[in-house]
N, C-alpha and C. Protein backbone atom coordinates (compact mmCIF):
# COMPACT_ATOMS: atom_id res chain seq x y z
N UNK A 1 104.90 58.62 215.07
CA UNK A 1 104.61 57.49 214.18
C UNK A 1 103.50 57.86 213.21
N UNK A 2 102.26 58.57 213.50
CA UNK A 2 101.63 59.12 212.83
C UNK A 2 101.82 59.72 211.54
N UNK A 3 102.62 60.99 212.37
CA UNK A 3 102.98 61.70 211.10
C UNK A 3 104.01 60.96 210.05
N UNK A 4 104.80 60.37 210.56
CA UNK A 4 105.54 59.58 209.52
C UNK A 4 105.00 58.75 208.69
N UNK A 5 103.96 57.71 208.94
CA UNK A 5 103.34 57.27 208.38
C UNK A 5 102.50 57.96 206.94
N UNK A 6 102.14 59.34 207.73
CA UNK A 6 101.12 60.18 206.52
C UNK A 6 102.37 60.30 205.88
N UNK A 7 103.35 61.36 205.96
CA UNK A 7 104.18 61.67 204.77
C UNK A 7 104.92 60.32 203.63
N UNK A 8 104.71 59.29 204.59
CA UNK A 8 104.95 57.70 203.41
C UNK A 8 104.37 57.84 202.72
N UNK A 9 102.51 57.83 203.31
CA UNK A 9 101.65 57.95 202.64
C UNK A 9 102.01 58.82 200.72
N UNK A 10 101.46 60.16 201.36
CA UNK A 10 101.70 61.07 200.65
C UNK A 10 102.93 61.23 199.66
N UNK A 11 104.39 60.28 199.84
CA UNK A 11 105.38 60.18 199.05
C UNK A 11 104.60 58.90 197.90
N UNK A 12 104.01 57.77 198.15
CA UNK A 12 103.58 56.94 197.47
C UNK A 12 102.39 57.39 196.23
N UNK A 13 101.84 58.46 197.05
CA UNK A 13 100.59 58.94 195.88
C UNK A 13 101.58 60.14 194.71
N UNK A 14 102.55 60.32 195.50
CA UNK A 14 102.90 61.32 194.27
C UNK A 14 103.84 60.09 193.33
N UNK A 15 104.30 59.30 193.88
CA UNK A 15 105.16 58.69 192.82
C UNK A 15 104.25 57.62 191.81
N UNK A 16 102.90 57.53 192.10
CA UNK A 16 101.93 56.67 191.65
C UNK A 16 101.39 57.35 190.60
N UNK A 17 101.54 58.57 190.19
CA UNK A 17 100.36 59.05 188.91
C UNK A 17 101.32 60.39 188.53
N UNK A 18 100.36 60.81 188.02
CA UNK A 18 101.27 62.03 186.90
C UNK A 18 100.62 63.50 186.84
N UNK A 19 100.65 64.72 187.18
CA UNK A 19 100.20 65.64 187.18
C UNK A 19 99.63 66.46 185.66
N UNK A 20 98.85 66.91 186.11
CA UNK A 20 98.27 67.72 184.59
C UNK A 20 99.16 68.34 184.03
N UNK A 21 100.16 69.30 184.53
CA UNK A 21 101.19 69.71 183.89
C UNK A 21 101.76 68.86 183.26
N UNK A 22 102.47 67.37 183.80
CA UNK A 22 102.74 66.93 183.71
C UNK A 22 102.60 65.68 182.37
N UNK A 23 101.25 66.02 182.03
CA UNK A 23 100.54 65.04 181.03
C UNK A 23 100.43 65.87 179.86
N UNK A 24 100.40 67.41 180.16
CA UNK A 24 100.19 67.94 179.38
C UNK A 24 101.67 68.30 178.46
N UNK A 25 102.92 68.23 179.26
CA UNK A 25 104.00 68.20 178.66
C UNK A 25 104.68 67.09 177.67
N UNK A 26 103.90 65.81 178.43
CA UNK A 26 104.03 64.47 177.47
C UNK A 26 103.14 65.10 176.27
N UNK A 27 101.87 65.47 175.79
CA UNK A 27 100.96 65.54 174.94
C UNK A 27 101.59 66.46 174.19
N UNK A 28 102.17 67.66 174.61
CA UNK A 28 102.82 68.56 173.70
C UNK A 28 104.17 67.73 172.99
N UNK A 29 104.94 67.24 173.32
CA UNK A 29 105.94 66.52 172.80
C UNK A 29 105.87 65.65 171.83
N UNK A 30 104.67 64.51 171.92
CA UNK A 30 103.97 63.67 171.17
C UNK A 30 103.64 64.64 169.92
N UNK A 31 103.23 65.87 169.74
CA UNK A 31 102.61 66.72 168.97
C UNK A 31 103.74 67.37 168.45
N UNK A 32 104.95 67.50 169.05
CA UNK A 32 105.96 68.21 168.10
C UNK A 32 106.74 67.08 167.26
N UNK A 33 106.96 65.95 168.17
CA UNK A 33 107.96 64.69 167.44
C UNK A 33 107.00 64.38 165.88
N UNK A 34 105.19 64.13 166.52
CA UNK A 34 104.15 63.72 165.00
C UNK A 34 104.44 64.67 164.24
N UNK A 35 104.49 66.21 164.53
CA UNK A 35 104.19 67.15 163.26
C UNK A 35 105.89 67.09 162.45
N UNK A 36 107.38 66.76 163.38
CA UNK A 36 108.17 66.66 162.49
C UNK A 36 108.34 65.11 161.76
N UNK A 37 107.95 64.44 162.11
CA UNK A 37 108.44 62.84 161.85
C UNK A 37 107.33 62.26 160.57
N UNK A 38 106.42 62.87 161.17
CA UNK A 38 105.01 62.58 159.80
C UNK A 38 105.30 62.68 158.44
N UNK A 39 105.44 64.09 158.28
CA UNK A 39 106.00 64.41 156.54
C UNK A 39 106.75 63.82 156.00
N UNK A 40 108.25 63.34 157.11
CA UNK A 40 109.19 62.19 156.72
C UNK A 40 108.81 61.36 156.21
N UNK A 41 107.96 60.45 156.87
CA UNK A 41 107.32 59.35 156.80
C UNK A 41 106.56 59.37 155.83
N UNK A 42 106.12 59.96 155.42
CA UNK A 42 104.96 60.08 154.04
C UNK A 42 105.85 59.98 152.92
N UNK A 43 106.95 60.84 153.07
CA UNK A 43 107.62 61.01 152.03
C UNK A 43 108.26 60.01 151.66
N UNK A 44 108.63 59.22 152.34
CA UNK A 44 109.55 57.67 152.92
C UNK A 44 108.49 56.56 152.01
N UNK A 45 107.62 56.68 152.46
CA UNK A 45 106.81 55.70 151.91
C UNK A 45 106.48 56.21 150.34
N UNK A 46 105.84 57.29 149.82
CA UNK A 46 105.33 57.58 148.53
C UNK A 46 107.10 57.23 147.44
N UNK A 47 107.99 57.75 148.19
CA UNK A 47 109.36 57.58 147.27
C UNK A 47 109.65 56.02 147.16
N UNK A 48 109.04 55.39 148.13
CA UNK A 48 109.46 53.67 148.25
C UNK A 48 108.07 52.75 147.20
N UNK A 49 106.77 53.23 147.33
CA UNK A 49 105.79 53.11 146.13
C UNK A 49 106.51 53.35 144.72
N UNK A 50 106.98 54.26 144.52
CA UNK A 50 107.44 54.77 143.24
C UNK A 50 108.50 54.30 142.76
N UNK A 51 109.18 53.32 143.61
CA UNK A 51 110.24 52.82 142.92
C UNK A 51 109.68 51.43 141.91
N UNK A 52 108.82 51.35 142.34
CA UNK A 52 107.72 50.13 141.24
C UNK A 52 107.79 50.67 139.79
N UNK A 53 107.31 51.73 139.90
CA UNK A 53 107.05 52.18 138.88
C UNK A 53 108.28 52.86 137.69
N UNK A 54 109.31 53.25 138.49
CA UNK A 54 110.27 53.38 137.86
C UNK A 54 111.19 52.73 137.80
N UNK A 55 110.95 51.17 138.07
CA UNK A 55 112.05 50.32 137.68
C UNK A 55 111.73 49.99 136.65
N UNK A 56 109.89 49.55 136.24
CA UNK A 56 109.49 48.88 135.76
C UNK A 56 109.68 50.06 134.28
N UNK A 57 109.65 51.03 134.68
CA UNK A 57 109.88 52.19 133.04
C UNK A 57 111.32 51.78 132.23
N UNK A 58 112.25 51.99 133.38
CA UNK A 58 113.52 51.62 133.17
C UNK A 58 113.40 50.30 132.54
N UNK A 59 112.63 48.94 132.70
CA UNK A 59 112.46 47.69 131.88
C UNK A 59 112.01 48.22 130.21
N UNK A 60 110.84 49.03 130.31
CA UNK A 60 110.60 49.42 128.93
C UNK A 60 111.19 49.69 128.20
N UNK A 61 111.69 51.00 128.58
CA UNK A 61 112.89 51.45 127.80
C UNK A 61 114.05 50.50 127.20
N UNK A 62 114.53 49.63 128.14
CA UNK A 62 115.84 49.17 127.70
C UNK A 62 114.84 47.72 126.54
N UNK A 63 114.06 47.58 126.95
CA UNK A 63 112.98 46.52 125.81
C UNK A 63 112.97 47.00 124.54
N UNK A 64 112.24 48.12 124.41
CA UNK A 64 112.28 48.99 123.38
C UNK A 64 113.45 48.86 122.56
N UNK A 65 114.53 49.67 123.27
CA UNK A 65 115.79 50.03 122.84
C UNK A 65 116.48 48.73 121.91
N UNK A 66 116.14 47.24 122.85
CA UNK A 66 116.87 46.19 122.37
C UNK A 66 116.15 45.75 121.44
N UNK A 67 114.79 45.98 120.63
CA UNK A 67 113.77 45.17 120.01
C UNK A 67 114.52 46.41 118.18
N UNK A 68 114.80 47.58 119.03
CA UNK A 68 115.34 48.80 117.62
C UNK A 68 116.32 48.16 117.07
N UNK A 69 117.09 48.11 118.57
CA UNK A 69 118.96 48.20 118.14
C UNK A 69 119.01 46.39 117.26
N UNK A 70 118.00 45.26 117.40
CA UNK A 70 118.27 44.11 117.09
C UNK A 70 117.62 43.79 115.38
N UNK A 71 116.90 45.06 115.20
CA UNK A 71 116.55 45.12 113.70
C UNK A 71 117.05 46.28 113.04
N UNK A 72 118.11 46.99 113.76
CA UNK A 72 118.86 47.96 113.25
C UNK A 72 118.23 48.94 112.14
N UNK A 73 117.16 49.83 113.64
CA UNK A 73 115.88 50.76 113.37
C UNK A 73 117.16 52.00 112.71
N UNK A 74 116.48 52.62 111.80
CA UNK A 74 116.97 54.39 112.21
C UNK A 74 116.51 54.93 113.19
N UNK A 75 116.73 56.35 113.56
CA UNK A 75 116.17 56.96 114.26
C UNK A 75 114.47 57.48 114.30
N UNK A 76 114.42 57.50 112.81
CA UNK A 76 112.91 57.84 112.52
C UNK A 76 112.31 56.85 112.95
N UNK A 77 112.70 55.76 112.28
CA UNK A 77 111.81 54.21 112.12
C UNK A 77 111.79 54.06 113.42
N UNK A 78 112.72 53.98 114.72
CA UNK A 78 112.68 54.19 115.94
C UNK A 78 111.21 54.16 116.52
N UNK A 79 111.71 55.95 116.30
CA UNK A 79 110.62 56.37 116.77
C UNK A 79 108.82 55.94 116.60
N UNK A 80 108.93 55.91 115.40
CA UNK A 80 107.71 55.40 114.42
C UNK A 80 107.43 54.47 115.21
N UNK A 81 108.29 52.94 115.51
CA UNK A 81 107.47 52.06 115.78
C UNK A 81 107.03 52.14 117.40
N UNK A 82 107.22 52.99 118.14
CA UNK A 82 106.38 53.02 119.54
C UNK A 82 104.86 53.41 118.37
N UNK A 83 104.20 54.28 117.83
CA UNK A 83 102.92 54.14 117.29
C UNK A 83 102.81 52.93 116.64
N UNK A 84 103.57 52.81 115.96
CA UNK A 84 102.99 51.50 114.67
C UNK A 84 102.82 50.32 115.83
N UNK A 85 103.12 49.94 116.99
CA UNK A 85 102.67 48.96 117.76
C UNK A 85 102.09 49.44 118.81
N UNK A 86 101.32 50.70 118.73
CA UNK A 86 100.57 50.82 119.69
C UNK A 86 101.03 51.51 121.19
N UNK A 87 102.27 51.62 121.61
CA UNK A 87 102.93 51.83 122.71
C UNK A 87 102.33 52.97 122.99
N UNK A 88 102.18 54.21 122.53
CA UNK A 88 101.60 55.15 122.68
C UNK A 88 100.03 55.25 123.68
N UNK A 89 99.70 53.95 123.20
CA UNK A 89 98.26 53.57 124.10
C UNK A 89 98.72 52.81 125.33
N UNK A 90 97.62 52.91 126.47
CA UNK A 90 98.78 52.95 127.98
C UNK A 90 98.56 51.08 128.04
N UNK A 91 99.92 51.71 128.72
CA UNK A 91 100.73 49.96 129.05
C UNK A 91 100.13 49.74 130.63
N UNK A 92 99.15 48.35 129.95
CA UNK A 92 98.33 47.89 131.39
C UNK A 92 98.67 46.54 131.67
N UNK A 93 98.47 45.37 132.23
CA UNK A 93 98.92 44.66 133.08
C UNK A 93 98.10 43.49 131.55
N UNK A 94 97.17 43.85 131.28
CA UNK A 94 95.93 43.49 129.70
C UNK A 94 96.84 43.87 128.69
N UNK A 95 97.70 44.70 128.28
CA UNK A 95 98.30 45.30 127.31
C UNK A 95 99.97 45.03 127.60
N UNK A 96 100.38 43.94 127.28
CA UNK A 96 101.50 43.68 128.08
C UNK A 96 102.74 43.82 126.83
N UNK A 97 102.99 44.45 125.64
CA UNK A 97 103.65 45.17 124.70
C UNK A 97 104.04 43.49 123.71
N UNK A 98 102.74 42.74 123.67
CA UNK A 98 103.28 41.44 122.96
C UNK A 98 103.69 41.50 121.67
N UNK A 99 103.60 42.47 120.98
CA UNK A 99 103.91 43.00 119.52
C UNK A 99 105.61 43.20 119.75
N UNK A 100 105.89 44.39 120.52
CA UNK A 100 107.05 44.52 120.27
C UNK A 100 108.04 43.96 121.04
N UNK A 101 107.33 43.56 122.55
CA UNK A 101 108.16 42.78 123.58
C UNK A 101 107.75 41.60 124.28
N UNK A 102 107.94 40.99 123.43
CA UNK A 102 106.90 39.46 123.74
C UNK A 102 107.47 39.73 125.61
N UNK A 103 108.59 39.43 125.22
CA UNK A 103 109.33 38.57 126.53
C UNK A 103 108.96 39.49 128.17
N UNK A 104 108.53 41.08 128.00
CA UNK A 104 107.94 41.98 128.86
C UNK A 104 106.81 41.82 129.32
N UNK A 105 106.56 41.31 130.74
CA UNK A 105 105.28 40.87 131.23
C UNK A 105 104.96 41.91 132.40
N UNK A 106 103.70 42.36 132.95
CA UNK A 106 103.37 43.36 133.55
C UNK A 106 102.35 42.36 134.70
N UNK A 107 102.86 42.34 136.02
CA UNK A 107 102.15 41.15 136.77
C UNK A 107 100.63 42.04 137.20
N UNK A 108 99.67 41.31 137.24
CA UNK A 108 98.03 41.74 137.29
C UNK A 108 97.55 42.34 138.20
N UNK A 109 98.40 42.59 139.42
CA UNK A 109 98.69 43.24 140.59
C UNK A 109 99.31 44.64 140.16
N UNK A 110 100.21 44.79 139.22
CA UNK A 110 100.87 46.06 139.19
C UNK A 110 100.16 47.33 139.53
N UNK A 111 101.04 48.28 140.43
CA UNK A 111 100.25 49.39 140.58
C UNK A 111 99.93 50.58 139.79
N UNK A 112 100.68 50.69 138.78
CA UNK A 112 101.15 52.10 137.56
C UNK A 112 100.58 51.29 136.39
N UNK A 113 100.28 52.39 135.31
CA UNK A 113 100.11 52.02 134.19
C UNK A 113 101.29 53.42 133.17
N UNK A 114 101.71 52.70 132.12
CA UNK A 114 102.65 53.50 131.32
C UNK A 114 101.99 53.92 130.00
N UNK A 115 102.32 55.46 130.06
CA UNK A 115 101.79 55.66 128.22
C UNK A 115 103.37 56.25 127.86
N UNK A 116 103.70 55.55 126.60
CA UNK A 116 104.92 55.74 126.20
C UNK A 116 104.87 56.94 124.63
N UNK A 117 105.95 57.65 124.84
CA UNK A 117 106.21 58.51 123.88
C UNK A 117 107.12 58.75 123.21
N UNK A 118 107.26 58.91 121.71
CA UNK A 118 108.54 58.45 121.15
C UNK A 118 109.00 59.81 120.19
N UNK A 119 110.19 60.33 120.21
CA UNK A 119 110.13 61.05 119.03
C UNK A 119 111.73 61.38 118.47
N UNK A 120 111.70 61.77 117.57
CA UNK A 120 113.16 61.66 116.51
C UNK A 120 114.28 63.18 117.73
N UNK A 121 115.43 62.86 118.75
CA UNK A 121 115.92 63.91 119.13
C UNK A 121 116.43 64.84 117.89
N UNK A 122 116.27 66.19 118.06
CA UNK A 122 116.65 67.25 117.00
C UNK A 122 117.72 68.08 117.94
N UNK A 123 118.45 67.63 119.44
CA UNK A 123 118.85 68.60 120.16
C UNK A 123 119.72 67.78 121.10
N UNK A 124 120.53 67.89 121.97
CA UNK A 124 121.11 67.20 123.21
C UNK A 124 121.49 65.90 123.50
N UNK A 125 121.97 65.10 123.82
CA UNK A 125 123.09 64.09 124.06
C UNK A 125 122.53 63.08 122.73
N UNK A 126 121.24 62.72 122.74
CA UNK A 126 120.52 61.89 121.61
C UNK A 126 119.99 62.43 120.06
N UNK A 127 120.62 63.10 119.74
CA UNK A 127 120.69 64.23 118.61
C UNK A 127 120.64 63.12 117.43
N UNK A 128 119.59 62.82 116.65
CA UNK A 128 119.62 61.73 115.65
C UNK A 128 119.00 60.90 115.98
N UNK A 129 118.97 60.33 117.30
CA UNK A 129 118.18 59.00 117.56
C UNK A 129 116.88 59.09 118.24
N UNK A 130 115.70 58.21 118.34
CA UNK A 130 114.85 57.96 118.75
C UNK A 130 115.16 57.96 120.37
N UNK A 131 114.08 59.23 120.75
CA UNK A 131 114.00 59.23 122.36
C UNK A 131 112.51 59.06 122.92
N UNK A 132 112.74 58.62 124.13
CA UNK A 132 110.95 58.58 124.93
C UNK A 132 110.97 58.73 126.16
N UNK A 133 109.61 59.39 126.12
CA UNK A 133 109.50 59.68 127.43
C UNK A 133 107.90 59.20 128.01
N UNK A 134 108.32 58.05 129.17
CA UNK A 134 107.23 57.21 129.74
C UNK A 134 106.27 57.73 130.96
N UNK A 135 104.80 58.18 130.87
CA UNK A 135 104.37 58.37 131.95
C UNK A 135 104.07 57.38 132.88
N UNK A 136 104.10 57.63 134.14
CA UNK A 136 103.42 56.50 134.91
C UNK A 136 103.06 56.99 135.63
N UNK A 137 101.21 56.41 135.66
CA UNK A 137 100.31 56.63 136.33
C UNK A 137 99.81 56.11 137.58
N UNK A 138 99.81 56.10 138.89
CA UNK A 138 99.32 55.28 139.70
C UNK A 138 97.63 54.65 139.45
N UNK A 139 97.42 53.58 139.64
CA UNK A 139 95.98 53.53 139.49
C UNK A 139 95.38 52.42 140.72
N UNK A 140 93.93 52.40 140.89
CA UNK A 140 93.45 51.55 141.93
C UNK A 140 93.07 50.58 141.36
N UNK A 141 92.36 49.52 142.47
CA UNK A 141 92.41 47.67 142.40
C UNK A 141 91.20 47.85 140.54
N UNK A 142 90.47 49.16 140.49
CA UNK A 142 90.09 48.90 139.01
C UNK A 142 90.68 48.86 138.08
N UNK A 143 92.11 49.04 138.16
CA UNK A 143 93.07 49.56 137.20
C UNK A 143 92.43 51.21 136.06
N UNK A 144 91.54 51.99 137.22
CA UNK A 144 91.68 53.15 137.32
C UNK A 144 92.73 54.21 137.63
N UNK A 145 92.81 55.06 136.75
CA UNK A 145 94.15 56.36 137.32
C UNK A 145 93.25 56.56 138.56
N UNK A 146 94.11 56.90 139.47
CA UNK A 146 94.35 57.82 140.43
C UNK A 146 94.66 59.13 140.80
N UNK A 147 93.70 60.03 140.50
CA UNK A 147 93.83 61.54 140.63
C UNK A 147 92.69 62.19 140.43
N UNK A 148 93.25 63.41 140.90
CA UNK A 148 92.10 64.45 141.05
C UNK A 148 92.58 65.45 140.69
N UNK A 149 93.71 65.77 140.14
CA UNK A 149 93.81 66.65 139.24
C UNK A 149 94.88 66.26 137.87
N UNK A 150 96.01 67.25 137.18
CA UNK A 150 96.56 66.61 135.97
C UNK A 150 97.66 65.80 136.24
N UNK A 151 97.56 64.46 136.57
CA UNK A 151 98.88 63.45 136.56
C UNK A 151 99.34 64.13 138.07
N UNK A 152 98.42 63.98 138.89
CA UNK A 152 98.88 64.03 139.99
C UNK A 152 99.46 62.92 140.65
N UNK A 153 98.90 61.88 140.23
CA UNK A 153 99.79 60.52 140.95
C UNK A 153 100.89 60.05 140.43
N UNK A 154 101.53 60.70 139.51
CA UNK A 154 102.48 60.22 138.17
C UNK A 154 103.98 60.56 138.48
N UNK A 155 104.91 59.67 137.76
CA UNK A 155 106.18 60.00 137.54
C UNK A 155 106.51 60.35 136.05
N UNK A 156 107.63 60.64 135.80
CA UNK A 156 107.74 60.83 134.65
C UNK A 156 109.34 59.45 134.20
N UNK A 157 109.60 59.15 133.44
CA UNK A 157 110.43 58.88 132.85
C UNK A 157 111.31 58.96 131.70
N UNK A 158 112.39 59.37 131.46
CA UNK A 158 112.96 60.09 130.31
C UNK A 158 114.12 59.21 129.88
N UNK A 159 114.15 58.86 128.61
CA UNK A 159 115.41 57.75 128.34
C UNK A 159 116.94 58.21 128.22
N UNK A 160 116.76 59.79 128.24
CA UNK A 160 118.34 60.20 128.89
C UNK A 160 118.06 60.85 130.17
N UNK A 161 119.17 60.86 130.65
CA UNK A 161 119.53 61.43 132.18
C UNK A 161 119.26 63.39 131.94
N UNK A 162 119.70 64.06 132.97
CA UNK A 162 119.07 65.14 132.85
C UNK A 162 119.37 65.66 134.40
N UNK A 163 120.07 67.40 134.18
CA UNK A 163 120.40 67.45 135.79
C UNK A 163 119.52 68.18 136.29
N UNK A 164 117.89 68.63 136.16
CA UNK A 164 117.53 69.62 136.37
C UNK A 164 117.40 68.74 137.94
N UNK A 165 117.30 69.70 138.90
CA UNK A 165 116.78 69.52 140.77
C UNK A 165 115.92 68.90 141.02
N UNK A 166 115.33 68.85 140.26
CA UNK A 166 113.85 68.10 140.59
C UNK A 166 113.74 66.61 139.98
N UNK A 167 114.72 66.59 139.53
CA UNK A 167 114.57 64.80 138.73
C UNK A 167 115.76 64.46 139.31
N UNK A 168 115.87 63.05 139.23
CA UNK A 168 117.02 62.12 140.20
C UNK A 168 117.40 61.27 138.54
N UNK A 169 118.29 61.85 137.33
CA UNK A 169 118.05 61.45 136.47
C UNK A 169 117.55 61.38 135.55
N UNK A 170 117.17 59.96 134.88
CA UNK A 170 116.41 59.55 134.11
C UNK A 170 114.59 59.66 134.42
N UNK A 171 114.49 60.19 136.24
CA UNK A 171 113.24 60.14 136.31
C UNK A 171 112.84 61.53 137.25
N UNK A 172 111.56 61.99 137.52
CA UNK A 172 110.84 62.77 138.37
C UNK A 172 109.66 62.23 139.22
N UNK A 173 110.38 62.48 140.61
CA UNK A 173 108.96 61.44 141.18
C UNK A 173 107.94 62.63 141.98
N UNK A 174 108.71 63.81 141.85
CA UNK A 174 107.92 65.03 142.70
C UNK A 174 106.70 65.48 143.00
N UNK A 175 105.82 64.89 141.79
CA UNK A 175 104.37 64.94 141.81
C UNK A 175 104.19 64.09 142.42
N UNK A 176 104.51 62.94 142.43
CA UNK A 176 103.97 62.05 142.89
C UNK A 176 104.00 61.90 144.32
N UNK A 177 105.37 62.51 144.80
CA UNK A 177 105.74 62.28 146.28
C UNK A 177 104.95 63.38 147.09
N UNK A 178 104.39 64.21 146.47
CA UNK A 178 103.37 65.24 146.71
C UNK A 178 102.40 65.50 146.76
N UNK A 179 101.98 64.75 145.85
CA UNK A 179 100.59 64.54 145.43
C UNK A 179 99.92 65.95 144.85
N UNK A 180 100.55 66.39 143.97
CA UNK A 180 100.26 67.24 143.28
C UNK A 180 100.88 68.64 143.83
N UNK A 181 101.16 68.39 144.89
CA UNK A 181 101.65 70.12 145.59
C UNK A 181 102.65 70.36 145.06
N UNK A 182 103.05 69.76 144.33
CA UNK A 182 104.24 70.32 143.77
C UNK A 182 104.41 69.56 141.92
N UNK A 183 104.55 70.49 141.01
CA UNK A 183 104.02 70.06 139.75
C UNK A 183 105.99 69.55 139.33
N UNK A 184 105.55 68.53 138.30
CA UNK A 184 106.48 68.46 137.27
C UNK A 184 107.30 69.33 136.57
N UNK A 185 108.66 68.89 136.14
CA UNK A 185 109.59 70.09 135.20
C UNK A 185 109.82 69.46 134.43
N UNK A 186 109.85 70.19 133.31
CA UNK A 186 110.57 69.55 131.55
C UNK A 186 111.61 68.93 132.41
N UNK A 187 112.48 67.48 131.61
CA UNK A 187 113.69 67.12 131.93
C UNK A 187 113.90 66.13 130.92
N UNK A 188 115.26 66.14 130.75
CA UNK A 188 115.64 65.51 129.95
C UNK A 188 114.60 65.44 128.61
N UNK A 189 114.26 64.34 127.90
CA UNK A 189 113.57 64.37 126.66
C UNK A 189 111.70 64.34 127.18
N UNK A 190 111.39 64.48 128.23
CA UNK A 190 109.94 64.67 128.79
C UNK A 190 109.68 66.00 128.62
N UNK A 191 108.01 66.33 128.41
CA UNK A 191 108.12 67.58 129.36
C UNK A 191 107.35 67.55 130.32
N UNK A 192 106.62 68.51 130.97
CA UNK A 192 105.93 68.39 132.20
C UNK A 192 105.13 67.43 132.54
N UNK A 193 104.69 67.54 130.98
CA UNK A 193 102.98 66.41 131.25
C UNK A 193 103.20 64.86 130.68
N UNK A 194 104.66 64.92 130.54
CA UNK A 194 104.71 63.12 130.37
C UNK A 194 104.71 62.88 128.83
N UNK A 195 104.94 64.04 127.82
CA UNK A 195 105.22 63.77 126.26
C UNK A 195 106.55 64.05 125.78
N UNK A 196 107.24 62.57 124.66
CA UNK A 196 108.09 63.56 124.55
C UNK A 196 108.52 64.78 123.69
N UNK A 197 109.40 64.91 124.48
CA UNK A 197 109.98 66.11 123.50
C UNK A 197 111.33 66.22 122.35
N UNK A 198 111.44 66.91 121.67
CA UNK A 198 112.88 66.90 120.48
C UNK A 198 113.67 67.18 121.43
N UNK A 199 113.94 68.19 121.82
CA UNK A 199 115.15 68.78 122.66
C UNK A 199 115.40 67.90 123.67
N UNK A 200 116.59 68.11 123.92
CA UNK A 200 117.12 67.79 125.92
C UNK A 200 116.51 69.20 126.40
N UNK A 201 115.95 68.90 127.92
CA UNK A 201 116.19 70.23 129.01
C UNK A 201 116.79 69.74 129.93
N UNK A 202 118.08 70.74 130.31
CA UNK A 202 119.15 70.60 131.46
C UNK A 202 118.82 71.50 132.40
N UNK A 203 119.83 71.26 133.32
CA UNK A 203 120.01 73.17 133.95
C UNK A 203 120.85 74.00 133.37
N UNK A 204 120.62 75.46 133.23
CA UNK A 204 121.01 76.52 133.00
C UNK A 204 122.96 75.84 133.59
């Protein structure tokens, strides 16, 4: 009776707690699932931030486009009037494009600010007409940019599509989803740094 009793014993303490090996195999696991699931997750979230910002480009653009096409701009004049109203100077939540787009409102919360760029295409699908290409900047509750180095928090936006790898389109969110580790590519009527350009760039 004794001994039976101890080995109860002794079956109850092992099924009651967990051995160092044992803890230490949970801790390693925890450490392989965080180091693959993390980066996901970052990435998950910075691509889901950025869709703010590039819906809200995609609003510009087609604003723009309808304020040209409804006074039946040329292509020059197009272009011209992103300066002649200022667009060129960045689009803040204070700067809400009342000159050329009354009806475009930017809520006081927004997280991005846009500097827009306009210029006559000399090259690729928009050959004749006024193209632009919109930066957007992330910024904080000062409606300060956000960065620490060039347009590291930024997307780009381009008013034609464009197949290079690194853009999904009309846009590039790669810097941004990176936070700089990985820089911008010319695309479509942009180039790296968010100006536009005459030409289209495609892929090869």
């Amino acid at each position: 009776m004794y001994q039976s009793g101890t080995q109860t014993k002794g079956r109850g303490d092992r099924e009651g707690g967990f051995t160092l090996v044992e803890l230490m195999v949970v801790v390693a696991i925890i450490g392989i699932l965080a180091a693959i699931g993390l980066p996901q997750l970052f990435t998950y979230v910075r691509n889901a931030s950025a869709t703010e910002g590039v819906e809200m480009a995609g609003r510009i653009h087609k604003n723009i486009q309808g304020y040209n096409e409804s006074r039946g701009l040329t292509g020059t004049n197009a272009a011209s009037a992103v300066t002649t109203f200022g667009l060129n100077a960045v689009v803040t939540p204070t700067n809400n494009l009342q000159k050329l787009i009354p009806a475009l409102k930017l809520a006081g919360d927004h997280g991005f600010q846009y500097t827009v760029t306009a210029i006559l295409a000399t090259a690729g699908p928009a050959d004749g007409d006024a193209v632009y290409c919109i930066l957007i900047e992330e910024i904080d509750d000062a409606g300060a940019v956000v960065t620490t180095g060039t347009h590291e928090n930024s997307l780009l936006y381009s008013s034609s599509a464009t197949d290079i790898a690194t853009w999904n389109n009309n846009f590039s969110r790669v810097q941004y989803v990176t936070e700089g580790d990985e820089e911008h590519e010319d695309g479509g009527y942009c180039d790296k740094d968010g100006a536009a350009q005459a030409t289209h760039t495609a892929a090869p």
